[in-house]
PDB file of N, CA and C in Angstrom:
ATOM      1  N   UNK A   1     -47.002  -5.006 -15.182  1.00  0.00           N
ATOM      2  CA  UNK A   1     -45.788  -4.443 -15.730  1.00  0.00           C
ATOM      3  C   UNK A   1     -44.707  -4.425 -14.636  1.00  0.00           C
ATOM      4  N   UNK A   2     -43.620  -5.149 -15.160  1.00  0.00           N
ATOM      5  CA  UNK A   2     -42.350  -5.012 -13.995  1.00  0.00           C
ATOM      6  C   UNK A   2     -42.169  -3.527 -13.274  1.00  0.00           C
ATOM      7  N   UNK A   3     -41.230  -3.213 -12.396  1.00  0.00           N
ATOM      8  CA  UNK A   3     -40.755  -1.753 -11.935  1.00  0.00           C
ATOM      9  C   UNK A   3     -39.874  -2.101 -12.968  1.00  0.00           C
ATOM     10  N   UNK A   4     -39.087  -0.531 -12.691  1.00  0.00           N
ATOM     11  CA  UNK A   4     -37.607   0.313 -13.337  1.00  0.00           C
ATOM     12  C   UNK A   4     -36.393  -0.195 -12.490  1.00  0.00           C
ATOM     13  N   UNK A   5     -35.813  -1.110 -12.684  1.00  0.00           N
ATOM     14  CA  UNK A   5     -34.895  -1.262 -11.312  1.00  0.00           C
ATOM     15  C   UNK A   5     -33.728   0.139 -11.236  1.00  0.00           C
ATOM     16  N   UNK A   6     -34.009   0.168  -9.623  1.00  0.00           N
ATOM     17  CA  UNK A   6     -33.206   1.093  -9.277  1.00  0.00           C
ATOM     18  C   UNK A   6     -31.444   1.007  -8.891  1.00  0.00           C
ATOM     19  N   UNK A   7     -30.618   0.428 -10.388  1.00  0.00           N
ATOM     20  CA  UNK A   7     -29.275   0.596 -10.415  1.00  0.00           C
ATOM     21  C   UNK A   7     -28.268   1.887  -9.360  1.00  0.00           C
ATOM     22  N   UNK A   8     -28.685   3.044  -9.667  1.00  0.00           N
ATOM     23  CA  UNK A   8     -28.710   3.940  -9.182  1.00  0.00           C
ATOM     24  C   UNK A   8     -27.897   4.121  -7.094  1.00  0.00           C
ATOM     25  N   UNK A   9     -29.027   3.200  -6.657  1.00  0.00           N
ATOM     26  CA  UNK A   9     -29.971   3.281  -5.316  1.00  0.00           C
ATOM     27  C   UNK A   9     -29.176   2.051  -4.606  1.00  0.00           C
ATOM     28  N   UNK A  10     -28.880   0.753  -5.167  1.00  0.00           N
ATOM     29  CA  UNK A  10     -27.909  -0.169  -5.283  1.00  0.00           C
ATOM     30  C   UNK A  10     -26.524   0.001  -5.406  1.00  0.00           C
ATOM     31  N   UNK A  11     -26.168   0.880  -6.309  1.00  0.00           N
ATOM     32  CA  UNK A  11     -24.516   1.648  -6.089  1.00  0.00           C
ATOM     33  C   UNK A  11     -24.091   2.497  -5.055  1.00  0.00           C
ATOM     34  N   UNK A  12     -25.506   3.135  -4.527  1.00  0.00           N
ATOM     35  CA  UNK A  12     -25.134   3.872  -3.704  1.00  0.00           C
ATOM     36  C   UNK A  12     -25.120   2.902  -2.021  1.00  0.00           C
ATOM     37  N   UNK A  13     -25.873   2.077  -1.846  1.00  0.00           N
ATOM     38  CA  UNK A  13     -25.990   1.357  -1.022  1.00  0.00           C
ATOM     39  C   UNK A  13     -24.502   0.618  -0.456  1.00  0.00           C
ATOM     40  N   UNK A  14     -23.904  -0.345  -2.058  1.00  0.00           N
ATOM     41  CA  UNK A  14     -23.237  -0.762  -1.881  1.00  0.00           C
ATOM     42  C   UNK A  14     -21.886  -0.209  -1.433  1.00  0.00           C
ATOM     43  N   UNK A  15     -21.289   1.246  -1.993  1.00  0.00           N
ATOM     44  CA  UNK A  15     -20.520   2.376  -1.735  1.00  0.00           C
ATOM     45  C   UNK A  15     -20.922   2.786  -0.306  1.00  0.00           C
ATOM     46  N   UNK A  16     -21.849   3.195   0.283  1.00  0.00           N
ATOM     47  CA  UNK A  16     -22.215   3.080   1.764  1.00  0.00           C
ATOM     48  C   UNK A  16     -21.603   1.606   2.893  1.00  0.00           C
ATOM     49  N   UNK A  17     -22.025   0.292   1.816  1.00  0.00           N
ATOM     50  CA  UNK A  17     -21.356  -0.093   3.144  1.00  0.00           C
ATOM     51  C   UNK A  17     -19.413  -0.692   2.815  1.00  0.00           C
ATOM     52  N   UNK A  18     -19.276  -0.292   1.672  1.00  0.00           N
ATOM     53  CA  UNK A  18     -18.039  -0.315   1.545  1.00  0.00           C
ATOM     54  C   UNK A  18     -17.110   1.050   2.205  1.00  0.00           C
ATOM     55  N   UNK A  19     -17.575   2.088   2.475  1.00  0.00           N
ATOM     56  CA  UNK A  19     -17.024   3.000   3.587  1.00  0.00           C
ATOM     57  C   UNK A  19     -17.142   2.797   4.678  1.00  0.00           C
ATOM     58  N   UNK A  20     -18.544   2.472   5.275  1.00  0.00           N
ATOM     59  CA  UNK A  20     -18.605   1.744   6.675  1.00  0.00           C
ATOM     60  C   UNK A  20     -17.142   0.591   6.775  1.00  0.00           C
ATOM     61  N   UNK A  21     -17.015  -0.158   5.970  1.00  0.00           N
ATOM     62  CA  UNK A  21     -16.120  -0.825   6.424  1.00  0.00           C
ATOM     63  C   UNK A  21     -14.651  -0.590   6.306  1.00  0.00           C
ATOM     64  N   UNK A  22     -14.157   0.568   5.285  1.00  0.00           N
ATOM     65  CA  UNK A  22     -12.960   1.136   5.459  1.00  0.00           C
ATOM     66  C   UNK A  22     -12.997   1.605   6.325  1.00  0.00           C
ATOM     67  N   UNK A  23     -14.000   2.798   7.100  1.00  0.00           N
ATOM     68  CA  UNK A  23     -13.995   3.486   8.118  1.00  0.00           C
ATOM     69  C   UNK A  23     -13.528   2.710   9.870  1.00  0.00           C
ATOM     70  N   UNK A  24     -14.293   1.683   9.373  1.00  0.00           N
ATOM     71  CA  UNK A  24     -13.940   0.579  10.501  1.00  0.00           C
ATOM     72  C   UNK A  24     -12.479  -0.390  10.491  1.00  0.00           C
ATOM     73  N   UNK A  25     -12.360  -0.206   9.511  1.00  0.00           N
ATOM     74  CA  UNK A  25     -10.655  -0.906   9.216  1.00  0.00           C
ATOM     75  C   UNK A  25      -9.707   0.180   9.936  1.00  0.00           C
ATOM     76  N   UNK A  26      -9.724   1.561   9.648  1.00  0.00           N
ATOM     77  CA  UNK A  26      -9.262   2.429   9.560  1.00  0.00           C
ATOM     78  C   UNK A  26      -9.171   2.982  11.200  1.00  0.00           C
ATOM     79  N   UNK A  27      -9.994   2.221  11.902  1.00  0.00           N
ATOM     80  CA  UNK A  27     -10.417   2.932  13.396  1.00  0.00           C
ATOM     81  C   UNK A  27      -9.557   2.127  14.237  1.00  0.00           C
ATOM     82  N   UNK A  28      -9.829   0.944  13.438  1.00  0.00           N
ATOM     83  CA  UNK A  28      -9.104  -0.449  14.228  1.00  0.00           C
ATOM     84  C   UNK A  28      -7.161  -0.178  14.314  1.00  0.00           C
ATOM     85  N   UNK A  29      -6.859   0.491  12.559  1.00  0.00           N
ATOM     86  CA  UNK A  29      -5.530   0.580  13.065  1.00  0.00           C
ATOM     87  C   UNK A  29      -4.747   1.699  13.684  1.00  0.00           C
ATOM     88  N   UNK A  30      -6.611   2.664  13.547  1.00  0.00           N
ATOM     89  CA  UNK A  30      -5.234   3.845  14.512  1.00  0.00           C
ATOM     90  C   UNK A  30      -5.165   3.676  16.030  1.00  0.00           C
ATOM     91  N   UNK A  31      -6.366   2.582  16.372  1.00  0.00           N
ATOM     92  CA  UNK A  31      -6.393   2.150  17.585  1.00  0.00           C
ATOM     93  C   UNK A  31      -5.109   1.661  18.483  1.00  0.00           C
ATOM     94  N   UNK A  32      -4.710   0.540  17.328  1.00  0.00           N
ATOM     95  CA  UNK A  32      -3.273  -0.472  17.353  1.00  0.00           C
ATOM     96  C   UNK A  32      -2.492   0.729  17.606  1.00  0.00           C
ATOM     97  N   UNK A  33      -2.229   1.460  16.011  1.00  0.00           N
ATOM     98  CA  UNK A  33      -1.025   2.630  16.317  1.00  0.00           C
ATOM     99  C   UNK A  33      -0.946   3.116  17.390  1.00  0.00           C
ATOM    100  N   UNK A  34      -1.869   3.877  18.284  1.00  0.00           N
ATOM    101  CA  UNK A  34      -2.057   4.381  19.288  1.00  0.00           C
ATOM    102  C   UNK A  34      -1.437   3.402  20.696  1.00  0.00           C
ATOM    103  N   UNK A  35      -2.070   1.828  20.384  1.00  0.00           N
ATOM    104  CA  UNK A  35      -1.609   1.292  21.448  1.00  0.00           C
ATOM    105  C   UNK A  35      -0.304   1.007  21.488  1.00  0.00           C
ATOM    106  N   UNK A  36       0.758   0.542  20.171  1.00  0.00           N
ATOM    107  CA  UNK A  36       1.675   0.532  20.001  1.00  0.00           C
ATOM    108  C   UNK A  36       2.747   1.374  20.912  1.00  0.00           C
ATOM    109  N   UNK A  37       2.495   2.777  20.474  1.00  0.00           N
ATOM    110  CA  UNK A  37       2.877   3.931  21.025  1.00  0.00           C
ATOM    111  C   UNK A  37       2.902   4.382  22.713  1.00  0.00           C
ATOM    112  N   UNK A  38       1.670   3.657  22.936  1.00  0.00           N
ATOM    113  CA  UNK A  38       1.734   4.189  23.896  1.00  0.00           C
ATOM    114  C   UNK A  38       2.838   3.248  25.544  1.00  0.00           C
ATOM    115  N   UNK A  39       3.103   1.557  24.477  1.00  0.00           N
ATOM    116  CA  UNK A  39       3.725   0.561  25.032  1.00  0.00           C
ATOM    117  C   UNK A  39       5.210   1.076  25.232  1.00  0.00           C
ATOM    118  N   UNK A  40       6.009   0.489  26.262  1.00  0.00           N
ATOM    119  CA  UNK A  40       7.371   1.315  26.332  1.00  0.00           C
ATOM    120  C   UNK A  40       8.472   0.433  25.227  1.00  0.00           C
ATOM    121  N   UNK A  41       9.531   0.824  24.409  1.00  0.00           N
ATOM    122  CA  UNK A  41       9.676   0.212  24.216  1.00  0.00           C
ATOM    123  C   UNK A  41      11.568  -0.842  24.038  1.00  0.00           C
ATOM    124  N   UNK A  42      11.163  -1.435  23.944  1.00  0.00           N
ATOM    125  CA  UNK A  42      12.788  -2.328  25.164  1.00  0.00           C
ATOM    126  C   UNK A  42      13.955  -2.055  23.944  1.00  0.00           C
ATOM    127  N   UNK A  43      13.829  -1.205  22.619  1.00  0.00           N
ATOM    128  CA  UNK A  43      14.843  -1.141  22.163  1.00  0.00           C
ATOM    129  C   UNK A  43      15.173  -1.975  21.378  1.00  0.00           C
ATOM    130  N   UNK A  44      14.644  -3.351  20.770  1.00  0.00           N
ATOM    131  CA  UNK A  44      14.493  -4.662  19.972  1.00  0.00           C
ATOM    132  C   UNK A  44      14.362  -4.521  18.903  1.00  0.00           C
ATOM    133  N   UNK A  45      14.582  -4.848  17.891  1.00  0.00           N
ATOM    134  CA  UNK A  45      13.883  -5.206  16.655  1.00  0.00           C
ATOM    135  C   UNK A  45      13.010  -6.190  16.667  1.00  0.00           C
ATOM    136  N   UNK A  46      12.482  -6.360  15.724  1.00  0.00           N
ATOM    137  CA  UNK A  46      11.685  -7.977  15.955  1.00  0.00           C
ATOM    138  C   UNK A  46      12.747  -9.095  14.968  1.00  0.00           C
ATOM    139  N   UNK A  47      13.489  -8.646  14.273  1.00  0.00           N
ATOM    140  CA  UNK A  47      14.509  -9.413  13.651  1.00  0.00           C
ATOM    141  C   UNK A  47      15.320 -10.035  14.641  1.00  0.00           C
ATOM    142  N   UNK A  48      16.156  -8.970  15.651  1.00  0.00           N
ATOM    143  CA  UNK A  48      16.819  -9.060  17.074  1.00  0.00           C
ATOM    144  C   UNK A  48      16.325 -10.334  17.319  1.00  0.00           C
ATOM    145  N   UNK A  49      15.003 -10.139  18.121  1.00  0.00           N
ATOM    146  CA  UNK A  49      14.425 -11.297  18.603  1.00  0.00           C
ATOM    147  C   UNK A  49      14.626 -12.426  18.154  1.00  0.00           C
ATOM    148  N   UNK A  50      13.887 -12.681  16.190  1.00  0.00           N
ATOM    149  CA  UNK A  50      13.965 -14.059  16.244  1.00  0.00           C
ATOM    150  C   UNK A  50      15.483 -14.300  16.030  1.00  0.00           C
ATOM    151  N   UNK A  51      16.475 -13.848  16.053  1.00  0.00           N
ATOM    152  CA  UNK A  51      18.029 -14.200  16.359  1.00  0.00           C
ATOM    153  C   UNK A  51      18.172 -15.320  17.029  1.00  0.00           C
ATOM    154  N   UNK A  52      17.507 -14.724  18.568  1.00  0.00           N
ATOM    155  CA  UNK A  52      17.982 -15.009  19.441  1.00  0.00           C
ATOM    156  C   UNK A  52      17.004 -15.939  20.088  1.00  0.00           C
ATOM    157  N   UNK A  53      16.273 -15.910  18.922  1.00  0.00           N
ATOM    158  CA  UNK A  53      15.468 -17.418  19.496  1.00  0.00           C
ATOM    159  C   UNK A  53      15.498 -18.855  19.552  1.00  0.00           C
ATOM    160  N   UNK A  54      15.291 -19.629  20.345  1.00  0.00           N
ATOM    161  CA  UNK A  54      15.891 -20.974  20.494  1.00  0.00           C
ATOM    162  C   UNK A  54      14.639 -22.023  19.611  1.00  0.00           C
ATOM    163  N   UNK A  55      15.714 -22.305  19.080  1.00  0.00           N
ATOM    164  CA  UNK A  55      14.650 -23.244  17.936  1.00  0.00           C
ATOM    165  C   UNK A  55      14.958 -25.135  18.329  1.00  0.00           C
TER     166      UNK A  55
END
């Protein structure tokens, strides 16, 4: 006789590693933010820039 498959046990699995990986998305950009912040910064836009870029 087959088992009962465990639907259940599988949702929860999959919801486990779909937070693992928001959690890890989430680490990565407060990382950036953080580094962003902590860079000095020259007063630019990034629009500024490509202005004044030589093409």
């Amino acid at each position: 006789m087959a088992r009962k498959t465990n639907y259940g046990f599988d949702r929860r699995e999959r919801e486990k590693t779909r937070a693992m990986k928001r959690a890890e998305r989430q680490r990565v950009k407060q990382e950036k933010s953080a580094e962003r912040k902590e860079q000095p910064d020259d007063g630019k836009s990034p629009e500024q820039d490509y202005e004044n870029f030589d093409r």
